[in-house]
Protein backbone atom coordinates (compact mmCIF):
# COMPACT_ATOMS: atom_id res chain seq x y z
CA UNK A 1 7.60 -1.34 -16.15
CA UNK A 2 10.90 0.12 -15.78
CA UNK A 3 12.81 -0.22 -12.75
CA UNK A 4 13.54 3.32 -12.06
CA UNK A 5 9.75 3.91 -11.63
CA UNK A 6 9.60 1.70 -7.97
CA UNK A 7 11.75 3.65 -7.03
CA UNK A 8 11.29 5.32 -3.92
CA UNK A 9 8.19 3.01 -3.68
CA UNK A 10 9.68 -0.34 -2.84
CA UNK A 11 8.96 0.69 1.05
CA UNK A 12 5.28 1.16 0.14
CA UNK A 13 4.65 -1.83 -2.16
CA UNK A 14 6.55 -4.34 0.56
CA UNK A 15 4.48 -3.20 3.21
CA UNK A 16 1.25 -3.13 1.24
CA UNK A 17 1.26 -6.54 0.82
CA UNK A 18 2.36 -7.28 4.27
CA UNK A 19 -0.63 -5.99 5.49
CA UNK A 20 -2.72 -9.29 5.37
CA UNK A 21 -0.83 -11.35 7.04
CA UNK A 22 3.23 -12.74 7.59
CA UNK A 23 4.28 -13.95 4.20
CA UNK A 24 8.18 -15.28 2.95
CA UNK A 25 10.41 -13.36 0.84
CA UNK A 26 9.17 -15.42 -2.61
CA UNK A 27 5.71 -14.78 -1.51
CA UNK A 28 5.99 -11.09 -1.34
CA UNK A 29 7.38 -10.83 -4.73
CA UNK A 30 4.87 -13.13 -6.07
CA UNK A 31 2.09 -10.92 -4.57
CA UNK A 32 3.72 -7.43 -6.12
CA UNK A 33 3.84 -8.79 -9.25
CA UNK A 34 0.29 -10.28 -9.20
CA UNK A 35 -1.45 -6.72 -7.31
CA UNK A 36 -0.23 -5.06 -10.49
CA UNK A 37 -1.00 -7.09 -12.59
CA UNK A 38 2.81 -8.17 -13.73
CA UNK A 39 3.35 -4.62 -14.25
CA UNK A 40 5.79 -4.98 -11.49
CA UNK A 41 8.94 -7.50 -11.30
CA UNK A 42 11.07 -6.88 -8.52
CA UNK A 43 14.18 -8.88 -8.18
CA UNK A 44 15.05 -10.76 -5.62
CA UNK A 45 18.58 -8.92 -5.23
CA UNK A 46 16.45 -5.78 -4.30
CA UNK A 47 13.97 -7.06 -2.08
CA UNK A 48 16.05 -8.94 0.14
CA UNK A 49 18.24 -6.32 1.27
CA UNK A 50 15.13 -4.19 1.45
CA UNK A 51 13.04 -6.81 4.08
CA UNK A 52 15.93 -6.39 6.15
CA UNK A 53 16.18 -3.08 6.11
CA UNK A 54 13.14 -2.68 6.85
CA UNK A 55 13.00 -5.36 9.67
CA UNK A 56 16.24 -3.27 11.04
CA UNK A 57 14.25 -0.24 11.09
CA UNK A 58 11.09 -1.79 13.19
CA UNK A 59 8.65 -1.78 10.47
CA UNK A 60 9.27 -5.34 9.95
CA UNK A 61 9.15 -8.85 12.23
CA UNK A 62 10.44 -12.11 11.48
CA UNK A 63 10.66 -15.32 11.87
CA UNK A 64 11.65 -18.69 10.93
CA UNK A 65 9.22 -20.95 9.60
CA UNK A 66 9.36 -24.75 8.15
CA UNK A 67 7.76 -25.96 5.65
CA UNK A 68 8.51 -29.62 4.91
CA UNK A 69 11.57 -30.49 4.54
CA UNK A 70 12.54 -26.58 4.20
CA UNK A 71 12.77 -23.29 6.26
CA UNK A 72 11.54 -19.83 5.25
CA UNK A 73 11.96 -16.76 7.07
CA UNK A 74 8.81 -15.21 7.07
CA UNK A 75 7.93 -11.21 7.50
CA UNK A 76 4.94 -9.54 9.05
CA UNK A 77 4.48 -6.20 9.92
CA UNK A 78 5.11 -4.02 13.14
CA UNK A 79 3.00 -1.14 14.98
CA UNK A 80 5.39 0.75 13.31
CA UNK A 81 5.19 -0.52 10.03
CA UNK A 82 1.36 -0.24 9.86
CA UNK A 83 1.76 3.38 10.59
CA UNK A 84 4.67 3.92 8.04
CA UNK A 85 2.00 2.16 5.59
CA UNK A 86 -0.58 4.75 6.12
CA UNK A 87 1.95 7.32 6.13
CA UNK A 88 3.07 6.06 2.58
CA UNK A 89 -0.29 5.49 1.34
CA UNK A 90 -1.37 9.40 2.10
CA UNK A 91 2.23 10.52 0.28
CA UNK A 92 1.24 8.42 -2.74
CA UNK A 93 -1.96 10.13 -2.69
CA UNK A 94 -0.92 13.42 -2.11
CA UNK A 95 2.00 13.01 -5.04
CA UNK A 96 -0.42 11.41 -7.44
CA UNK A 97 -2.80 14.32 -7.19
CA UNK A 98 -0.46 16.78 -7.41
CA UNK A 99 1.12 14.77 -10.73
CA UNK A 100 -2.42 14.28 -12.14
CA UNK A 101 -3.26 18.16 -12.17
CA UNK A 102 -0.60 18.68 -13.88
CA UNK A 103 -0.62 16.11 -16.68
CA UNK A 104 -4.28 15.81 -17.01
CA UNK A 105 -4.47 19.75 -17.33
CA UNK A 106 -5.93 21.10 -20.38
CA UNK A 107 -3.43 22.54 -22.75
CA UNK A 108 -3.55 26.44 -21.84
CA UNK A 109 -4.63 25.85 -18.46
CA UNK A 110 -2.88 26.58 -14.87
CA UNK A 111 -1.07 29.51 -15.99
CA UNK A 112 -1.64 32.84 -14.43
CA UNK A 113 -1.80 35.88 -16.64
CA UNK A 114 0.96 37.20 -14.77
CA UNK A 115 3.06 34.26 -15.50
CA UNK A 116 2.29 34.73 -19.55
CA UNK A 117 2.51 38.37 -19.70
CA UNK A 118 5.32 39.98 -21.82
CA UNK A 119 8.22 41.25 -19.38
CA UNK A 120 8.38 45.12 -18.16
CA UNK A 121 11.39 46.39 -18.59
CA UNK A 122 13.55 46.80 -15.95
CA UNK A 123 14.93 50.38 -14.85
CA UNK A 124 18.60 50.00 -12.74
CA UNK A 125 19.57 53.24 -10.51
CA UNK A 126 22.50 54.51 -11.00
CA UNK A 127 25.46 53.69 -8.66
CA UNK A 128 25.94 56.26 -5.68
C-alpha cells in the first residue's frame, strides 16, 4: 500500500496497537504490519519521530527496558492517549462512511433533480 494512504493515520494505527499493552519501537511496526495483514510497512524513519511526538504530546509514556544484554525503550499509552484513540477511531468511522456512500453509490444515484436540471437563464437589471 502506498505511503501517501497512512497518511494522516499514523496517529491512529500507533495508538491502536498500543492499546494492549507497552510494546518497543520494532514491536509496534511489527504489529502494524501484521494487523493488516502486510498491507502496511511503515518505516522506521517515520515512526520514530512519530512515538516521540506523540510521547511529547501526552498520548504516549516511556520507558527504558533491558532485555539481555540490550535496552529498548518501550511505549504505552496515556489517559490521554486512550481518549485520542477513541477520538480517532469515531473520525475513521465517520470518514469511512461518508467515503463509502459515495463510492459504493449506484451510478445515477445521490443527485438531486435540482442539481441535474438544465440552467434558467439568468436576467441582470440594468445599472441605475
Amino acid at each position: 500500500m502506498k505511503t501517501e494512504a497512512v497518511r494522516g493515520h499514523l496517529d491512529g494505527l500507533l495508538l491502536a496497537v498500543l492499546e494492549a499493552g507497552p510494546l518497543h519501537g520494532y514491536a509496534i511496526i511489527t504489529a502494524v504490519q501484521e494487523r493488516s495483514g502486510g498491507a502496511l510497512e511503515l518505516r522506521t524513519g517515520t515512526v520514530y519521530p512519530a512515538l516521540n511526538r506523540l510521547e511529547r504530546l501526552g498520548l504516549l509514556a516511556s520507558d527504558w527496558q533491558s532485555v539481555g544484554e540490550r535496552r529498548r525503550r518501550c511505549y504505552s499509552l496515556t489517559e490521554a492517549g486512550r481518549r485520542t484513540l477513541s477520538d480517532e477511531r469515531t473520525a475513521w468511522q465517520e470518514f469511512t462512511a461518508a467515503i463509502g456512500a459515495v463510492l459504493d453509490a449506484p451510478a445515477g444515484t445521490g443527485t438531486s433533480a435540482a442539481a441535474t436540471a438544465p440552467l434558467a437563464p439568468t436576467r441582470t437589471r440594468p445599472a441605475t
